[in-house]
C-alpha atoms as a PDB file:
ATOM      1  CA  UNK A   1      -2.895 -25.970   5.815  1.00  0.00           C
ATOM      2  CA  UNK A   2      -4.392 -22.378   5.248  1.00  0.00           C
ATOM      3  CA  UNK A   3      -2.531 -20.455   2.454  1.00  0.00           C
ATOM      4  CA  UNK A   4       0.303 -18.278   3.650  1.00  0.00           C
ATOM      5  CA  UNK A   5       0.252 -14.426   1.922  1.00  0.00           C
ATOM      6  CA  UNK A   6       3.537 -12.737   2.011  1.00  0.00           C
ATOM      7  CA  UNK A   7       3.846  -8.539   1.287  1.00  0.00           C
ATOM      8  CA  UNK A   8       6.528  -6.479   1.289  1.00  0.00           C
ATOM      9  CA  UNK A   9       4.710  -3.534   3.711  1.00  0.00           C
ATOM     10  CA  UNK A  10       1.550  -3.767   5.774  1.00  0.00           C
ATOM     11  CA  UNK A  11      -2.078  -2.411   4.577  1.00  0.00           C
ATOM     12  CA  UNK A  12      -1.513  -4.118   1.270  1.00  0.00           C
ATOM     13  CA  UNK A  13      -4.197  -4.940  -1.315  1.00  0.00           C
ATOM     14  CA  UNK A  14      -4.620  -8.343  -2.858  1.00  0.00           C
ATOM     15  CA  UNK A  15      -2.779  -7.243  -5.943  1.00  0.00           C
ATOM     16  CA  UNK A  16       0.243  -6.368  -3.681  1.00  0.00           C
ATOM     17  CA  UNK A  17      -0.015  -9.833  -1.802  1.00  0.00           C
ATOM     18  CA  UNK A  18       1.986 -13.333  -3.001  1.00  0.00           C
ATOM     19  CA  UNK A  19       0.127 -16.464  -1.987  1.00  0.00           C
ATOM     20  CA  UNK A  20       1.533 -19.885  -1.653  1.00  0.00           C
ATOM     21  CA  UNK A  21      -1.944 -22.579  -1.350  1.00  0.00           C
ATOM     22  CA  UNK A  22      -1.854 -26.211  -1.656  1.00  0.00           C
ATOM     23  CA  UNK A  23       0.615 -26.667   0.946  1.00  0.00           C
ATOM     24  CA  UNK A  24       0.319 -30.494   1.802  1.00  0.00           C
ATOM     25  CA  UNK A  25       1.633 -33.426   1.257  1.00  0.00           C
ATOM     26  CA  UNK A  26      -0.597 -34.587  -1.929  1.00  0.00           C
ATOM     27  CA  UNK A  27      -0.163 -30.965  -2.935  1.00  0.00           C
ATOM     28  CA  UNK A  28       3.019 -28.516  -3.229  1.00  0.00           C
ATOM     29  CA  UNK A  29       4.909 -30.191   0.049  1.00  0.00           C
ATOM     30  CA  UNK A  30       6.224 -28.693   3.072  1.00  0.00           C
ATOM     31  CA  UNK A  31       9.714 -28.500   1.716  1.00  0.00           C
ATOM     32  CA  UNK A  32       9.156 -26.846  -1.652  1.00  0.00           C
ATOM     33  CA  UNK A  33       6.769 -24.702   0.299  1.00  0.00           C
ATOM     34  CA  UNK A  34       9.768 -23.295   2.718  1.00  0.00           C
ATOM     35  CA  UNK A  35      11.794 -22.857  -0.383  1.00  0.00           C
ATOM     36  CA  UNK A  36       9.425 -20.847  -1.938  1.00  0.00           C
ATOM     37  CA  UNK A  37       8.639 -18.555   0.853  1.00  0.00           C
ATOM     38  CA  UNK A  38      12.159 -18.005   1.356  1.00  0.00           C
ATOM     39  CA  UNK A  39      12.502 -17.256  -2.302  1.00  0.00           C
ATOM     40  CA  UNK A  40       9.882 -14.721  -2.462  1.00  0.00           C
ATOM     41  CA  UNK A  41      11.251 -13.211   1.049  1.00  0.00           C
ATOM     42  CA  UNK A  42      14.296 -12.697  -0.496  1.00  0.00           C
ATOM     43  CA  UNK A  43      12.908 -11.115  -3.581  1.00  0.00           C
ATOM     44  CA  UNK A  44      10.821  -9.139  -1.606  1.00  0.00           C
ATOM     45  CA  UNK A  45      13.774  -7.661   0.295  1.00  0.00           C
ATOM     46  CA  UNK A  46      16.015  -7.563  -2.089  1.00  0.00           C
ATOM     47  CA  UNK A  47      13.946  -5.644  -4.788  1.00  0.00           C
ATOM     48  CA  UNK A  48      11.150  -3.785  -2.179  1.00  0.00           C
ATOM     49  CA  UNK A  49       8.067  -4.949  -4.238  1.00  0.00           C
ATOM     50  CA  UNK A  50       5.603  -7.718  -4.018  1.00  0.00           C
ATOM     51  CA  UNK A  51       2.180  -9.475  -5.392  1.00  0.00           C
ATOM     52  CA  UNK A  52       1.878  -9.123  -9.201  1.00  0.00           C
ATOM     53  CA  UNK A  53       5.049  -6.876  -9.635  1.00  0.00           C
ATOM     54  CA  UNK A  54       6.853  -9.737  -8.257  1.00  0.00           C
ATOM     55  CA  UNK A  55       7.106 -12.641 -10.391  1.00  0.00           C
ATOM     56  CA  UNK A  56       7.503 -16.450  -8.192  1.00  0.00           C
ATOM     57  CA  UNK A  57      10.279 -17.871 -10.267  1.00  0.00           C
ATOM     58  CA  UNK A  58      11.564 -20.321  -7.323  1.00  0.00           C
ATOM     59  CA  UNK A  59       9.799 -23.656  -9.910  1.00  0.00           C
ATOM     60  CA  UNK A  60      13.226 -22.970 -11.904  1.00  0.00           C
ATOM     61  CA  UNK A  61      15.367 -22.946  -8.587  1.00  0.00           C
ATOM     62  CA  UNK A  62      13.264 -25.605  -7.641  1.00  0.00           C
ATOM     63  CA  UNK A  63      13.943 -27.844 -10.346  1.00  0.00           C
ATOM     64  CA  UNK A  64      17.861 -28.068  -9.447  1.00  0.00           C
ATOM     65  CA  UNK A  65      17.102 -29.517  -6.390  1.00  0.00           C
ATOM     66  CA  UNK A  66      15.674 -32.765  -4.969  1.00  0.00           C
ATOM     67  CA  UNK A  67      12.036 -31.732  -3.982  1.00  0.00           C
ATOM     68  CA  UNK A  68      12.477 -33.530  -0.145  1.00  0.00           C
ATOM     69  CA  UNK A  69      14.806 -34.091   2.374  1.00  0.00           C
ATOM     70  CA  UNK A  70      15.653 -37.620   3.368  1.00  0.00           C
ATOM     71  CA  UNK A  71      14.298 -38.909   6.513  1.00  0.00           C
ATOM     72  CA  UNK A  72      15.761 -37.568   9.824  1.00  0.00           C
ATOM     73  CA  UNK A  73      17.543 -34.719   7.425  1.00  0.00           C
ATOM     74  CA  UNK A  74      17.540 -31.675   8.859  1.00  0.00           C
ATOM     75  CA  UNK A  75      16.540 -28.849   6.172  1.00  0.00           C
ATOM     76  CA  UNK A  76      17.834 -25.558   6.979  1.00  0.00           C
ATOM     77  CA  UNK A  77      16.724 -22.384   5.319  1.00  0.00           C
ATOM     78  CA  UNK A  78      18.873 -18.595   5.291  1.00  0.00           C
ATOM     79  CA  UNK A  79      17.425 -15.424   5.079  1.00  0.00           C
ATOM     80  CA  UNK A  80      20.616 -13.010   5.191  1.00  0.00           C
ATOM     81  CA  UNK A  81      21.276 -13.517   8.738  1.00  0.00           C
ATOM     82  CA  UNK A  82      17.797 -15.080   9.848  1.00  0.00           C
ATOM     83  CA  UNK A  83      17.850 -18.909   9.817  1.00  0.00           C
ATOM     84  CA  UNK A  84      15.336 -21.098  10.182  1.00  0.00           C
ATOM     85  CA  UNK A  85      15.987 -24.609  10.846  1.00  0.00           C
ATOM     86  CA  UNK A  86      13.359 -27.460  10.524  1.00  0.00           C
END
């Protein structure tokens, strides 16, 4: 899968971007991967900045939770009132 850059406004530079690469299943996985982007959306939002003025700190939110859902589990992700299901 292609990396996926996430900015908080349009006509950004690369310093302003976030990137999320390796998404796979021998790399970050498609679950951690939808965690993360909805981390960094969130922080993006929340805060109004992005790229390097935005640290990714979603490995320590990631740690507290089991890194894939079980088969046939549905994993559900909200953004404030945006959901996406999966």
């Amino acid at each position: 899968m292609a990396p996926i850059y996430l900015a908080a406004a349009s006509r950004t530079t690369d310093a302003e971007r976030n990137c999320i690469s390796n998404i796979r299943p021998d790399g970050i996985g498609y679950d951690d991967a939808a965690f993360k982007i909805a981390h960094l959306l969130t922080a993006m939002r929340t805060r109004r900045i992005s790229g390097v003025q935005l640290k990714d700190d979603s490995d320590r939110a990631l740690s507290g939770r089991p890194s894939k859902a079980a088969p046939g589990q549905r994993v559900t992700l909200s953004l404030d009132r945006q959901r996406i299901d999966r």
